[in-house]
Protein backbone atom coordinates (compact mmCIF):
# COMPACT_ATOMS: atom_id res chain seq x y z
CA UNK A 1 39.89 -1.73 18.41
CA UNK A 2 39.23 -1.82 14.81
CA UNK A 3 37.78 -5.16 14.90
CA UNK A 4 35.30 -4.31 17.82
CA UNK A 5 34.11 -1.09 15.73
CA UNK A 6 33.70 -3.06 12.92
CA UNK A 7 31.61 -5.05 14.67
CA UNK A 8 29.35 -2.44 16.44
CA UNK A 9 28.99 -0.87 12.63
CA UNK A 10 27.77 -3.94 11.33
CA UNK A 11 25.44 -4.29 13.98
CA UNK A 12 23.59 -1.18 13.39
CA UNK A 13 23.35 -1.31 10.19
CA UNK A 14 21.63 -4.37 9.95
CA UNK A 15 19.19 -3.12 12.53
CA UNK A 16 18.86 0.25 10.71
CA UNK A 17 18.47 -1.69 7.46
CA UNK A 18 15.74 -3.90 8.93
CA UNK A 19 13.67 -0.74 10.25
CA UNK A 20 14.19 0.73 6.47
CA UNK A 21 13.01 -2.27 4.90
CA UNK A 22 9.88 -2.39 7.20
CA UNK A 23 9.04 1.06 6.99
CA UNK A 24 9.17 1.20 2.85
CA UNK A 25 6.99 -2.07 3.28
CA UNK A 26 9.30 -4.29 1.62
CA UNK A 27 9.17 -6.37 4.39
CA UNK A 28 5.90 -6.71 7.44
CA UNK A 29 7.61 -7.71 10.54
CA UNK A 30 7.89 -6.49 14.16
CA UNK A 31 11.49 -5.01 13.59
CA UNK A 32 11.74 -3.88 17.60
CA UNK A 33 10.45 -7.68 18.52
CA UNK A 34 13.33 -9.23 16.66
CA UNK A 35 16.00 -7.17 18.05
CA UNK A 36 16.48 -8.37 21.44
CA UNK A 37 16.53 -12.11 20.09
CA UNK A 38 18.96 -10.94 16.91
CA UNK A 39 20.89 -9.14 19.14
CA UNK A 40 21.88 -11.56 21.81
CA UNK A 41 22.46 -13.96 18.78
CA UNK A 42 25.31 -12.04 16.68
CA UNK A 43 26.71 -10.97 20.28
CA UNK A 44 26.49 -14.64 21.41
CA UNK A 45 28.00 -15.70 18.14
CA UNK A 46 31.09 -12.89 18.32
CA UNK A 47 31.84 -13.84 21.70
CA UNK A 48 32.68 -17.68 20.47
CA UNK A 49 34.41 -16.56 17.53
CA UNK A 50 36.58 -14.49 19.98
CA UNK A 51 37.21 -17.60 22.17
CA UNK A 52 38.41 -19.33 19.06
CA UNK A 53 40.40 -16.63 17.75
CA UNK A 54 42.33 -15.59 20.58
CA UNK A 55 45.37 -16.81 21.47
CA UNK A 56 45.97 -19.03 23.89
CA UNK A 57 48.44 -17.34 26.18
CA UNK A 58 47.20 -16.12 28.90
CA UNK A 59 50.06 -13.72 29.59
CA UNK A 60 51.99 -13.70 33.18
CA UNK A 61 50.48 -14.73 36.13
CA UNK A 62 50.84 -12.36 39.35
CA UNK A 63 50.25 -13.17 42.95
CA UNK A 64 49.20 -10.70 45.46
CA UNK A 65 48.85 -11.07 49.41
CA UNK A 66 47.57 -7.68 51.24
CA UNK A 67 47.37 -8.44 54.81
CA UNK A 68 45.05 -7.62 57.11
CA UNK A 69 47.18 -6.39 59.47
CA UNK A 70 44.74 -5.36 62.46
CA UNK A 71 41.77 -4.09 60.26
CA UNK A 72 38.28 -5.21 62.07
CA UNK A 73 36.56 -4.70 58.57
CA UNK A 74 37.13 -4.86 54.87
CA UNK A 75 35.87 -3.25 51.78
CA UNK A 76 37.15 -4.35 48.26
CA UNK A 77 36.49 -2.94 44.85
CA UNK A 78 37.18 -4.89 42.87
CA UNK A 79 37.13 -3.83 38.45
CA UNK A 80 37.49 -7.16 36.27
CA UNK A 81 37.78 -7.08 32.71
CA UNK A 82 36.71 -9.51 29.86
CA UNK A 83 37.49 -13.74 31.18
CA UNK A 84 37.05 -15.39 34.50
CA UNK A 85 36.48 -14.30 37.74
CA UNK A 86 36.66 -16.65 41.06
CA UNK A 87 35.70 -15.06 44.26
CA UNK A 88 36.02 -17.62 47.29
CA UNK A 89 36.93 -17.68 51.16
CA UNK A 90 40.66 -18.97 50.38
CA UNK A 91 42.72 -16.34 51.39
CA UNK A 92 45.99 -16.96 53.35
CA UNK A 93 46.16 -16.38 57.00
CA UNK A 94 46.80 -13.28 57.66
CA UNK A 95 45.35 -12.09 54.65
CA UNK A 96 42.41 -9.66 53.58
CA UNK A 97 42.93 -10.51 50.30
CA UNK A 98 45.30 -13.27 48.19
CA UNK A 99 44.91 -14.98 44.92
CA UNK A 100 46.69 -15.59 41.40
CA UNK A 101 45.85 -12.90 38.64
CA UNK A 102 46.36 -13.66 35.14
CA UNK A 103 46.77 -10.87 32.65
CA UNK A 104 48.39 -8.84 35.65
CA UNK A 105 46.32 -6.67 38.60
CA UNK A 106 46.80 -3.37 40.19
CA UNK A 107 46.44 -3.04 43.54
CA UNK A 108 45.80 -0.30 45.80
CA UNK A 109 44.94 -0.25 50.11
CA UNK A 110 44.35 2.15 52.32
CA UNK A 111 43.28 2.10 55.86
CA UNK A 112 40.09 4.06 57.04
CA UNK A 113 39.79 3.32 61.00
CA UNK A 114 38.94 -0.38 61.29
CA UNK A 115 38.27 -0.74 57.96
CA UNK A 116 41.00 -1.67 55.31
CA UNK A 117 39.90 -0.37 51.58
CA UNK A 118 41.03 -2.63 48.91
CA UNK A 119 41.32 -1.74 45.10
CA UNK A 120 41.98 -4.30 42.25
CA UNK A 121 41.83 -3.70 38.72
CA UNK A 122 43.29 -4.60 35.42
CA UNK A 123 46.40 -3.14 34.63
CA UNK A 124 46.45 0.21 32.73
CA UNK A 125 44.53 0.08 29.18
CA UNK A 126 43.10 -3.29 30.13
CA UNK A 127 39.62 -3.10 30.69
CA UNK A 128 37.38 -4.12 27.96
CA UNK A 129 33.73 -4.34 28.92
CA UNK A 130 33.00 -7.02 25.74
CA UNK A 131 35.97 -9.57 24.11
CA UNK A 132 36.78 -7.50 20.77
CA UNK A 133 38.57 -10.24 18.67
CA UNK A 134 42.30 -9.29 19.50
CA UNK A 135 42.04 -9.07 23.41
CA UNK A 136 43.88 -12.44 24.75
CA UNK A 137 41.12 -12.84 27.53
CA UNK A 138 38.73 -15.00 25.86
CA UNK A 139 41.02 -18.03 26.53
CA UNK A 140 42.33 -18.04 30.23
CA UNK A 141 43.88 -14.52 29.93
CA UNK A 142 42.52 -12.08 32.59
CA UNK A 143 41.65 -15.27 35.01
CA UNK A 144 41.54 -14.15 38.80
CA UNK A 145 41.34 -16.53 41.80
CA UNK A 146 40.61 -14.65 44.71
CA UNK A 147 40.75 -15.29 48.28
CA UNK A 148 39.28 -13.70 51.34
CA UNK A 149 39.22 -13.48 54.58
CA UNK A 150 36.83 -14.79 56.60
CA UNK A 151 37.42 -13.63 59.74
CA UNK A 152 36.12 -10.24 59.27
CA UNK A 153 32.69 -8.27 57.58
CA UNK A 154 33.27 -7.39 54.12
CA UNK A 155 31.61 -5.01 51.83
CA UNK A 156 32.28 -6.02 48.28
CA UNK A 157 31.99 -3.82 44.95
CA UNK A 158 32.54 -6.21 41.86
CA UNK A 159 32.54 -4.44 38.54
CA UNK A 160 33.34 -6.97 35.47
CA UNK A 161 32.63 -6.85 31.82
CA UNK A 162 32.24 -10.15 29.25
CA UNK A 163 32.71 -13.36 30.63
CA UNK A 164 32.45 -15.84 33.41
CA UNK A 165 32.04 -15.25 36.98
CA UNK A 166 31.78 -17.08 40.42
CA UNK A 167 30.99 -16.19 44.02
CA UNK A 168 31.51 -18.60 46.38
CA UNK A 169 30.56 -16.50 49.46
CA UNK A 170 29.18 -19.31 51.75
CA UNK A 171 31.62 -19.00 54.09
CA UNK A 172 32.20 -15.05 54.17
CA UNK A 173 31.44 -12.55 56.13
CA UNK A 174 29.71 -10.42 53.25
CA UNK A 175 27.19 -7.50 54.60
CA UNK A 176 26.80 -5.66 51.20
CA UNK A 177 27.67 -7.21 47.95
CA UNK A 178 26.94 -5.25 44.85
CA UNK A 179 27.56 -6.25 41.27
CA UNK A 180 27.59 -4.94 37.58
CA UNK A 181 28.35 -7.04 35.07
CA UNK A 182 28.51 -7.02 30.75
CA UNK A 183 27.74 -9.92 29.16
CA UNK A 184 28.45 -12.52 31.33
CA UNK A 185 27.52 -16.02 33.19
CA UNK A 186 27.28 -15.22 36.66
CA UNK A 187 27.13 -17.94 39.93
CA UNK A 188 26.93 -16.47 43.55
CA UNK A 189 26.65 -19.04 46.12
CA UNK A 190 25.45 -16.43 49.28
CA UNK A 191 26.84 -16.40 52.92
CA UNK A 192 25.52 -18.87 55.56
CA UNK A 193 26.16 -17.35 58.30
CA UNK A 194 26.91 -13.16 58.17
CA UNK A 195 23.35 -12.30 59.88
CA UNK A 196 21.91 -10.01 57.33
CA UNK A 197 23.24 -9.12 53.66
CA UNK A 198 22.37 -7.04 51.04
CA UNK A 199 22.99 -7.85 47.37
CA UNK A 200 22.14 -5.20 44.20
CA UNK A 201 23.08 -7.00 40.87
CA UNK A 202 23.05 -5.21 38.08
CA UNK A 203 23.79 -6.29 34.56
CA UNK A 204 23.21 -6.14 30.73
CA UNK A 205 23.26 -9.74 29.05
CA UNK A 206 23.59 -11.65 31.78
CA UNK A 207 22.76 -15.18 33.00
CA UNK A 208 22.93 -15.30 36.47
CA UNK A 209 22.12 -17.81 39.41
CA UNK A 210 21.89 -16.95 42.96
CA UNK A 211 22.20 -19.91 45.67
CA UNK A 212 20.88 -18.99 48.87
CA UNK A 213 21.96 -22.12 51.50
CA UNK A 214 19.78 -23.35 53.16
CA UNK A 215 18.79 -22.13 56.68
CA UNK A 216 18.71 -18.41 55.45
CA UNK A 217 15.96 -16.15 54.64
CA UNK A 218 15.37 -14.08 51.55
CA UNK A 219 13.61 -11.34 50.03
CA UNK A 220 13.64 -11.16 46.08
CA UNK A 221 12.97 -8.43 43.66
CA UNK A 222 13.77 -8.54 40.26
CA UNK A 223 13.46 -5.53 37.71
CA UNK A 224 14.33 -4.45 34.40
CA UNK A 225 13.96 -6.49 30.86
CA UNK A 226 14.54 -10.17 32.05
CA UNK A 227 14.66 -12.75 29.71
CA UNK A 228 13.13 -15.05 32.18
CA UNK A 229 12.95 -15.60 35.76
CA UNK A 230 13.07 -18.50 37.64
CA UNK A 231 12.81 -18.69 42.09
CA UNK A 232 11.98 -21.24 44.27
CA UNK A 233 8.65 -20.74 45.40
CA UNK A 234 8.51 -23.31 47.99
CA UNK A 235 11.53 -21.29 49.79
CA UNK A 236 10.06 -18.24 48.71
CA UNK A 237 6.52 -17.16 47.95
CA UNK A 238 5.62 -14.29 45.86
CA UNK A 239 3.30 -11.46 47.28
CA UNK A 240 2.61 -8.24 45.96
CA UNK A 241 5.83 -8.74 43.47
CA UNK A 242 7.72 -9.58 46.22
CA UNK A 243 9.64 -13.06 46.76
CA UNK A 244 9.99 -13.32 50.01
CA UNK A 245 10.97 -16.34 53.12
CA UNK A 246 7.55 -16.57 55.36
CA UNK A 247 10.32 -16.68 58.62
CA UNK A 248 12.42 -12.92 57.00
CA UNK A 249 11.67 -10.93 59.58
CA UNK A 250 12.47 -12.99 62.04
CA UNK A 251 15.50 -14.63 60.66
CA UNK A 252 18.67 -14.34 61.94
CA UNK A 253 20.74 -14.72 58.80
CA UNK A 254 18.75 -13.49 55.65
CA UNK A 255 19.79 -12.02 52.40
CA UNK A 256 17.76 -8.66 50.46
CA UNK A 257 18.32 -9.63 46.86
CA UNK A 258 17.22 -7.19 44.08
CA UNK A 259 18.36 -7.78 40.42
CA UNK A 260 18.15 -5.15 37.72
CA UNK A 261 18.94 -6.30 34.59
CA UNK A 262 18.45 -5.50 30.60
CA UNK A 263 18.15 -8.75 28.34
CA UNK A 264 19.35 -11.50 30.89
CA UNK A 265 17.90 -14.23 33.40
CA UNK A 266 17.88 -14.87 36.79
CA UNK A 267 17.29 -18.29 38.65
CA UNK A 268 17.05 -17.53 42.45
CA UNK A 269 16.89 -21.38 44.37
């Protein structure tokens, strides 16, 4: 904790020291236009020193099977710390939910009707939302491989902090995905065949690329202070700020994308 605080000190006082030195005219620069490129520097530059300064044990590795038991429909929250997240359509038979979870999970179900709720999360104390030097996450610790069942609609709620993420939904059943993420490189591959889906992604300094297979219909809107954006416009024309599939309305498997994001980018193809 000391280490991360240090950090966050250091950080403002260089900005605070830059505004000083600009308003006593010892220096003429746009101060505000140099902190979003200074900033994603030092953080960029912190998060490798914390992948070469953590230790390489990843801690114990749990597995987890929660079973679908006769459940018609699944929701799963899902709360991932700093390190690597795979989301794919692997689960066991049977299963709602299986995978391997390094750095340890907590697990919690309940049934609701049809619908079996899911909860996974770090264990107690865990969750960092960026790598402070100590954590052991940087290098394979707090590495989940999820499966899931594709036999059944899913509603998905995927909350991680620092660190590398991918969803491979392509063969899932996913109706509502939503995601918040820290600072993080982010890869969802969307479903091919679950009719219509909604995704809201949310995130701070975040890369992240959104595959949309081929065959299915979007609509794209993208808000907040992106970096840069990048969409297939031969898929997807823009009109009136809108990316959108000329056949959406008609489509029977299409996706609603909207992004909201601070200093990050997006690549829709």
């Amino acid at each position: 904790m000391r280490r991360s605080t240090l950090f966050w000190g250091a950080l403002l006082i260089l900005f605070g020291g830059l505004l000083l030195l600009n308003n006593t005219g010892v220096i003429d620069v746009n101060v505000w236009g140099l902190i979003g490129p200074l900033f994603l520097l030092i953080t960029g530059l912190w998060f490798v020193w914390a992948v070469i300064a953590a230790p390489e044990s990843a801690g114990e590795t749990e597995e987890a099977v929660i079973p679908l038991a006769e459940a018609t429909r699944g929701r799963i929250r899902l709360g991932h710390g700093a390190g690597r997240l795979q989301i794919d359509a692997s689960a066991s038979s049977g299963a709602l939910v299986s995978g391997s979870f390094a750095g340890g999970v907590q697990q919690k179900s309940r049934r609701d009707g049809d619908e079996l709720n899911v909860e996974l999360r770090p264990p107690s104390g865990l969750f960092m939302p960026f790598p402070p030097l100590w954590i052991p996450f940087a290098r394979g610790g707090l590495v989940w491989n999820v499966g899931l069942s594709k036999s059944v609609p899913l509603s998905l709620d995927i909350r991680a902090g620092a660190g590398e993420i991918r969803l491979d939904l392509t063969d899932l059943q996913v109706e509502e995905l939503n995601v918040q993420t820290g600072a993080s490189s982010a890869e969802v591959k969307l479903p091919a065949h679950a009719g219509y889906t909604r995704v809201e992604a949310k995130g701070g300094l975040t890369s992240l690329k959104i595959e949309v297979p081929e065959g299915v219909a979007a609509r794209i809107r993208a808000t907040g202070g992106l970096a840069g954006i990048s969409v297939d416009r031969s898929r997807f024309p823009r009109t009136g700020g809108v990316n959108q599939s000329p056949d959406y309305d008609s489509a029977q498997n299409k996706v609603d994308i909207h992004v909201t994001t601070g200093l990050g980018s997006l690549v829709v193809k």
